[in-house]
Structure formats: structure tokens, C-alpha cells
PDB file of N, CA and C in Angstrom:
ATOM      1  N   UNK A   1      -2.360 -10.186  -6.856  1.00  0.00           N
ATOM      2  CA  UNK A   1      -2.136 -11.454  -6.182  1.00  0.00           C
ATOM      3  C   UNK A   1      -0.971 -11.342  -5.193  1.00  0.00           C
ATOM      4  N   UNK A   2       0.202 -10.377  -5.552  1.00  0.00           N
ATOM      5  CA  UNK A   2       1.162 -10.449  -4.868  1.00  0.00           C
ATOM      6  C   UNK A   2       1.005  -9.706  -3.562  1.00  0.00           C
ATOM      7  N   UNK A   3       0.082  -8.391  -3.351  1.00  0.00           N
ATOM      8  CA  UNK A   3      -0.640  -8.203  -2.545  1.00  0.00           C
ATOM      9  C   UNK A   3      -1.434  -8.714  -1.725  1.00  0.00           C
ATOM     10  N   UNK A   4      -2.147  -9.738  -1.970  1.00  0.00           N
ATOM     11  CA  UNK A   4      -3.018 -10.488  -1.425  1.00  0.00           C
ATOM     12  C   UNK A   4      -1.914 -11.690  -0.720  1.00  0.00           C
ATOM     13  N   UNK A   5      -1.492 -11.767  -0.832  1.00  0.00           N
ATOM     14  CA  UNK A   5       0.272 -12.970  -0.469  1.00  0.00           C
ATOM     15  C   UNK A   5       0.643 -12.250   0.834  1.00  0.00           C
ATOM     16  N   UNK A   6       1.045 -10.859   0.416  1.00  0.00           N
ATOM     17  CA  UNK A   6       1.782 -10.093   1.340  1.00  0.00           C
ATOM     18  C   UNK A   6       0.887  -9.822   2.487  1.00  0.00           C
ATOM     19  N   UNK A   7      -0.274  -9.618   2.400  1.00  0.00           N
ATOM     20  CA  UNK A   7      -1.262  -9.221   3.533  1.00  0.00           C
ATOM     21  C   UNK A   7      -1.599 -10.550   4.148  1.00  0.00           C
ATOM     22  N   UNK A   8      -1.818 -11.603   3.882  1.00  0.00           N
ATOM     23  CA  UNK A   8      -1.927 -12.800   4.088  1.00  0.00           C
ATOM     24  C   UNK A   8      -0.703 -13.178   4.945  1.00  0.00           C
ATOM     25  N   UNK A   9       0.016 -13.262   4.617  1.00  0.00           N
ATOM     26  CA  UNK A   9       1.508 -13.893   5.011  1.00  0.00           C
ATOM     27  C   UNK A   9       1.523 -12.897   6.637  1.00  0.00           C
ATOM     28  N   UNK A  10       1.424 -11.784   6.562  1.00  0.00           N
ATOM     29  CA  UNK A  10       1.767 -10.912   7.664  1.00  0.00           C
ATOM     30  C   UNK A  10       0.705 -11.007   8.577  1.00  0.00           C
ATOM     31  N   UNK A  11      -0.790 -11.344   7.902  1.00  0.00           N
ATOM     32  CA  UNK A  11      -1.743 -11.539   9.087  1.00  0.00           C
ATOM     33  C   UNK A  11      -1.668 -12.755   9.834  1.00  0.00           C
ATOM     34  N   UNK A  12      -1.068 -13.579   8.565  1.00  0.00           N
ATOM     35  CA  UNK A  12      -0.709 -14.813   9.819  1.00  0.00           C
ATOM     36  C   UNK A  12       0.062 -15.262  10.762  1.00  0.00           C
ATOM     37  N   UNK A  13       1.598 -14.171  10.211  1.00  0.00           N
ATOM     38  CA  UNK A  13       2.195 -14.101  11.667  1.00  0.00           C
ATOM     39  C   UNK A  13       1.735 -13.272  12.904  1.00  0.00           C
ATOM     40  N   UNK A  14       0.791 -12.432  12.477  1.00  0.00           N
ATOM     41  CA  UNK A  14       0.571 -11.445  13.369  1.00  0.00           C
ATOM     42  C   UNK A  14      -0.273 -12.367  14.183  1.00  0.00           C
ATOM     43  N   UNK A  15      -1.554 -13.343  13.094  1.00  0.00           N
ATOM     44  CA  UNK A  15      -2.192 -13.687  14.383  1.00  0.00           C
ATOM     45  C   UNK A  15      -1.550 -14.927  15.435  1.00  0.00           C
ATOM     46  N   UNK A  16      -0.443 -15.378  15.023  1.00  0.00           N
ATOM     47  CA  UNK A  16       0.210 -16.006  15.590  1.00  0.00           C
ATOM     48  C   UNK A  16       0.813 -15.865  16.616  1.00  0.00           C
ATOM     49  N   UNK A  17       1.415 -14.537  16.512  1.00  0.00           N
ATOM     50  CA  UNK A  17       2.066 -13.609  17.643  1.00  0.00           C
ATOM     51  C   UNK A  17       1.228 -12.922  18.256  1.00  0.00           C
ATOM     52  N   UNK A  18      -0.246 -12.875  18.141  1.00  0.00           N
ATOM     53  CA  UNK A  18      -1.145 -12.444  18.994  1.00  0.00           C
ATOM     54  C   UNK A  18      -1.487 -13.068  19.753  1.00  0.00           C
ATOM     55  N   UNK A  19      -1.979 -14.740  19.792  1.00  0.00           N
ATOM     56  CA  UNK A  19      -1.844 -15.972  20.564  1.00  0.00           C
ATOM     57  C   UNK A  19      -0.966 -16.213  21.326  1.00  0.00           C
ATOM     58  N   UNK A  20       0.461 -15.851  21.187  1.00  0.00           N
ATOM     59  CA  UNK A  20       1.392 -16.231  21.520  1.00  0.00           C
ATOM     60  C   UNK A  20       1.611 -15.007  22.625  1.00  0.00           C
ATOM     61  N   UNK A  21       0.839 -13.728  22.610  1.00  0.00           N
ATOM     62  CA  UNK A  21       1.491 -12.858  23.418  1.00  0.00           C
ATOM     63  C   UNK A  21       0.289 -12.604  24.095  1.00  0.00           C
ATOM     64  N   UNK A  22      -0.504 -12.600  23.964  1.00  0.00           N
ATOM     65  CA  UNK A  22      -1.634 -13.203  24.531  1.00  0.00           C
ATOM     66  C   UNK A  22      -2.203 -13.720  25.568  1.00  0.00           C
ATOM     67  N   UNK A  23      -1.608 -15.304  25.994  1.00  0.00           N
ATOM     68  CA  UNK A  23      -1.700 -16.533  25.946  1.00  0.00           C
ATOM     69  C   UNK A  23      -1.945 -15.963  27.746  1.00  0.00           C
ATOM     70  N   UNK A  24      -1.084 -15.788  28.196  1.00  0.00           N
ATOM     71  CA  UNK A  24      -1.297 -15.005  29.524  1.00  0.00           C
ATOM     72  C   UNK A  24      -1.353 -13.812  29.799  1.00  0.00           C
ATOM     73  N   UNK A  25      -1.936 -13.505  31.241  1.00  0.00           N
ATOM     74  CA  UNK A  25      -1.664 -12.112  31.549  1.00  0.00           C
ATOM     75  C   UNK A  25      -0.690 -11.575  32.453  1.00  0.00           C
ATOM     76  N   UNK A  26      -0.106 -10.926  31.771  1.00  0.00           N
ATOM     77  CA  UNK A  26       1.558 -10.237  31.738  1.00  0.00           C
ATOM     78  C   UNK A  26       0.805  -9.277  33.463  1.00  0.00           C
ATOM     79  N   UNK A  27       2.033  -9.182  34.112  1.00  0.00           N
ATOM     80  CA  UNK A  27       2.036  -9.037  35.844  1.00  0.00           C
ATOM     81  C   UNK A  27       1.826  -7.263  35.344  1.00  0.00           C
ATOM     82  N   UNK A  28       2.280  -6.945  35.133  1.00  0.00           N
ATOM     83  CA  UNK A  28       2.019  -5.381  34.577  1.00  0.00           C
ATOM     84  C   UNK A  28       0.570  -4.783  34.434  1.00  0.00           C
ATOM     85  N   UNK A  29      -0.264  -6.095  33.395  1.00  0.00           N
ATOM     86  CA  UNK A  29      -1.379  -5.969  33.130  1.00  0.00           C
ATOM     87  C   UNK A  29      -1.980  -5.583  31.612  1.00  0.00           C
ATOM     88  N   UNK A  30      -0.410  -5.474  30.760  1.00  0.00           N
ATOM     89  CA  UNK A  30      -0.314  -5.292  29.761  1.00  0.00           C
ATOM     90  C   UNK A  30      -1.052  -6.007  28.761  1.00  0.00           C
ATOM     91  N   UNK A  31      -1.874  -5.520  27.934  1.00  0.00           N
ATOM     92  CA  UNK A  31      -2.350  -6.486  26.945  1.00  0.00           C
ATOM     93  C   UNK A  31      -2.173  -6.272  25.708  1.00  0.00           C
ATOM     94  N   UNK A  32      -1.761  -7.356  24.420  1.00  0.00           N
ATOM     95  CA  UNK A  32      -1.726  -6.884  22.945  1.00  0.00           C
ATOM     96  C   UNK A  32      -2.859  -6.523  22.092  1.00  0.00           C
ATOM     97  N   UNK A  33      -3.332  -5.497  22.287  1.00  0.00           N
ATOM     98  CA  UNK A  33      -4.498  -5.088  21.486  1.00  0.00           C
ATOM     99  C   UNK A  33      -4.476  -4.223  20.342  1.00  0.00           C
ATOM    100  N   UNK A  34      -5.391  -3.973  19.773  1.00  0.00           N
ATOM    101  CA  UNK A  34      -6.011  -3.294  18.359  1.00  0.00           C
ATOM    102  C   UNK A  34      -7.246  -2.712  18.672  1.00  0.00           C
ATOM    103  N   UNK A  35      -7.009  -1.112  19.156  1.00  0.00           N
ATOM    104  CA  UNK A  35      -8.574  -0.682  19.527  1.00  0.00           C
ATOM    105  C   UNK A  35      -9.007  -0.962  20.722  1.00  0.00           C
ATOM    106  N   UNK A  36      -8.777  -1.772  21.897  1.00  0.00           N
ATOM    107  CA  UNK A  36      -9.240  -2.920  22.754  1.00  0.00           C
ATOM    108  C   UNK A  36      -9.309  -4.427  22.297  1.00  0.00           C
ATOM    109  N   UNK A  37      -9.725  -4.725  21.200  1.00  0.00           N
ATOM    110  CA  UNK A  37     -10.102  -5.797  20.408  1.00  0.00           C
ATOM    111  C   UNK A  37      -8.330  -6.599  20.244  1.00  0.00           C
ATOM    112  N   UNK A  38      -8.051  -7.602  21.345  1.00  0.00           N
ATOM    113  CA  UNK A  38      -6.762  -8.546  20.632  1.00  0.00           C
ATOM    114  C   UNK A  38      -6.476  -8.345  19.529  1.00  0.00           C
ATOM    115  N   UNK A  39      -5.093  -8.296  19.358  1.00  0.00           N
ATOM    116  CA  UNK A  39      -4.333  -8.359  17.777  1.00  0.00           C
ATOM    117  C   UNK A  39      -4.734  -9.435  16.925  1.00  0.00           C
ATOM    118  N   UNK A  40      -4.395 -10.879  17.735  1.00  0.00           N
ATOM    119  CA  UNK A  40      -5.144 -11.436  17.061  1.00  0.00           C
ATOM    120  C   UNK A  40      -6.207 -11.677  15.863  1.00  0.00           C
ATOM    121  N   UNK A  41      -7.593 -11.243  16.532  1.00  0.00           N
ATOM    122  CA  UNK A  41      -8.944 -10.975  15.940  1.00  0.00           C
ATOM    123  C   UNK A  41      -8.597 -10.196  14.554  1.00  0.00           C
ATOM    124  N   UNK A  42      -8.700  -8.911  14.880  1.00  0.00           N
ATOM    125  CA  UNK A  42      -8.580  -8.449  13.232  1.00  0.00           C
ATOM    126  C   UNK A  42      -7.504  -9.236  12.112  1.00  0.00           C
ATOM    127  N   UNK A  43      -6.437  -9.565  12.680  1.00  0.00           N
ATOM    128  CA  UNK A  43      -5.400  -9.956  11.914  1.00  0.00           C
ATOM    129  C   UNK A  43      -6.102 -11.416  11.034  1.00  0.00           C
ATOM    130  N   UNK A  44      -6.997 -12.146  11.605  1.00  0.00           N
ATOM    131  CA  UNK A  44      -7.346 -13.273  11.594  1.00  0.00           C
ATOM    132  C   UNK A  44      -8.396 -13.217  10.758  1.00  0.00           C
ATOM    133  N   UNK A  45      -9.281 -12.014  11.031  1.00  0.00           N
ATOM    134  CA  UNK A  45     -10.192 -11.392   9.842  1.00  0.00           C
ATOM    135  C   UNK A  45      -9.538 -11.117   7.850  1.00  0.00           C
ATOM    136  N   UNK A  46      -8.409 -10.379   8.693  1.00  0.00           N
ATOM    137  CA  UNK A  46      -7.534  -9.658   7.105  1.00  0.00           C
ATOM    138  C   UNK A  46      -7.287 -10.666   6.784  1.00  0.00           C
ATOM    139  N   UNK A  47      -6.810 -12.377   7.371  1.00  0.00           N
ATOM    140  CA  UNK A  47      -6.184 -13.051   6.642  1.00  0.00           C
ATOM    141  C   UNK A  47      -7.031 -14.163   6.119  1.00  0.00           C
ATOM    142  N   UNK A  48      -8.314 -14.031   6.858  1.00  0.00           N
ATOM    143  CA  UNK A  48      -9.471 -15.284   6.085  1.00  0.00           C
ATOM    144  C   UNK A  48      -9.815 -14.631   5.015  1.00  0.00           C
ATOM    145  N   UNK A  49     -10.619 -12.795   4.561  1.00  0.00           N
ATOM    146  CA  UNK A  49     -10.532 -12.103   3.448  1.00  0.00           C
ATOM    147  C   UNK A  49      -9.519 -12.091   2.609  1.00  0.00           C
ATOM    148  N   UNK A  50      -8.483 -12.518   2.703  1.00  0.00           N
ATOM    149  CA  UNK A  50      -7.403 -12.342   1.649  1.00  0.00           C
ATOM    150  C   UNK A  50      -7.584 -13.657   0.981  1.00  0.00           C
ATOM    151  N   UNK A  51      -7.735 -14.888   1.572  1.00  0.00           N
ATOM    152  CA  UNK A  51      -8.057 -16.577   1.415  1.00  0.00           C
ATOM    153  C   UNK A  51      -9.031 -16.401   0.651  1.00  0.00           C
ATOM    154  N   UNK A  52      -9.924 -15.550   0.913  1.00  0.00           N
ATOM    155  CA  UNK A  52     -11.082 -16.007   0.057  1.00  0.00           C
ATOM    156  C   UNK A  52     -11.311 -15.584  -1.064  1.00  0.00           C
ATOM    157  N   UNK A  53     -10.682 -13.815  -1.171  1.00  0.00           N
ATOM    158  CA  UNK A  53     -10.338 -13.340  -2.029  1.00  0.00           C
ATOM    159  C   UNK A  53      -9.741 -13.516  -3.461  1.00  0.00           C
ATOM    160  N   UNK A  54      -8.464 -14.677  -3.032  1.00  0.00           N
ATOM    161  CA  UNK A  54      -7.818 -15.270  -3.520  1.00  0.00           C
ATOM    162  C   UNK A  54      -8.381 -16.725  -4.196  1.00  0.00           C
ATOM    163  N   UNK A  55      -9.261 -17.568  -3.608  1.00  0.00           N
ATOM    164  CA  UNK A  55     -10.396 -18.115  -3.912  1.00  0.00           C
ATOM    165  C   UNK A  55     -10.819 -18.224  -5.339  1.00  0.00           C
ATOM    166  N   UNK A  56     -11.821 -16.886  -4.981  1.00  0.00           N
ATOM    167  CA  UNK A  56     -12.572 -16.423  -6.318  1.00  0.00           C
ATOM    168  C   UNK A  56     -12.093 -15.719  -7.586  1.00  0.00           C
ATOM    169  N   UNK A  57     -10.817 -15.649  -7.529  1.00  0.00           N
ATOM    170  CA  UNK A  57     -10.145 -15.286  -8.793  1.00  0.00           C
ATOM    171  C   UNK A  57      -9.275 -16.437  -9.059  1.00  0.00           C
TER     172      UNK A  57
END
């Protein structure tokens, strides 16, 4: 459970700070990604699986 807390807790700042860094496009052209795929996205994945996870036990 305390695992499932910890992965949770961090995907949600992450996807927070993925939105947040995100939000525009940086003059550079820089983008926050994972793979290509926004930070966001996966982070947002790990942290609905951990919810649900948590759920069913």
C-alpha cells in the first residue's frame, strides 16, 4: 500500500508538472516528453493504475 501511495503521489505531481511545462511552446522548441509521448500521459496512466489498484484491495 505504501508503494502504491508513493507511485501515486509522484505521478501526480509529475502529471501536474507536465501540464504545467507543457502548456506552451518554449521558443527553443523544447518539449517535456517520455519517448515522444508528453510526460504527462504516462504519468497519468501510472497514477489512475495505482487508484484502482488500490480500489480493489
Amino acid at each position: 500500500m505504501q508503494l502504491l501511495m508513493g507511485l501515486g503521489i509522484g505521478s501526480a505531481i509529475n502529471v501536474v508538472l507536465g501540464f504545467v511545462l507543457n502548456r506552451e511552446l518554449h521558443p527553443d522548441g523544447v518539449r517535456h516528453h517520455f519517448f515522444f509521448i508528453p510526460m504527462q500521459w504516462p504519468a497519468l496512466l501510472i497514477m489512475l493504475a495505482c487508484a484502482v489498484i488500490a480500489l480493489l484491495k
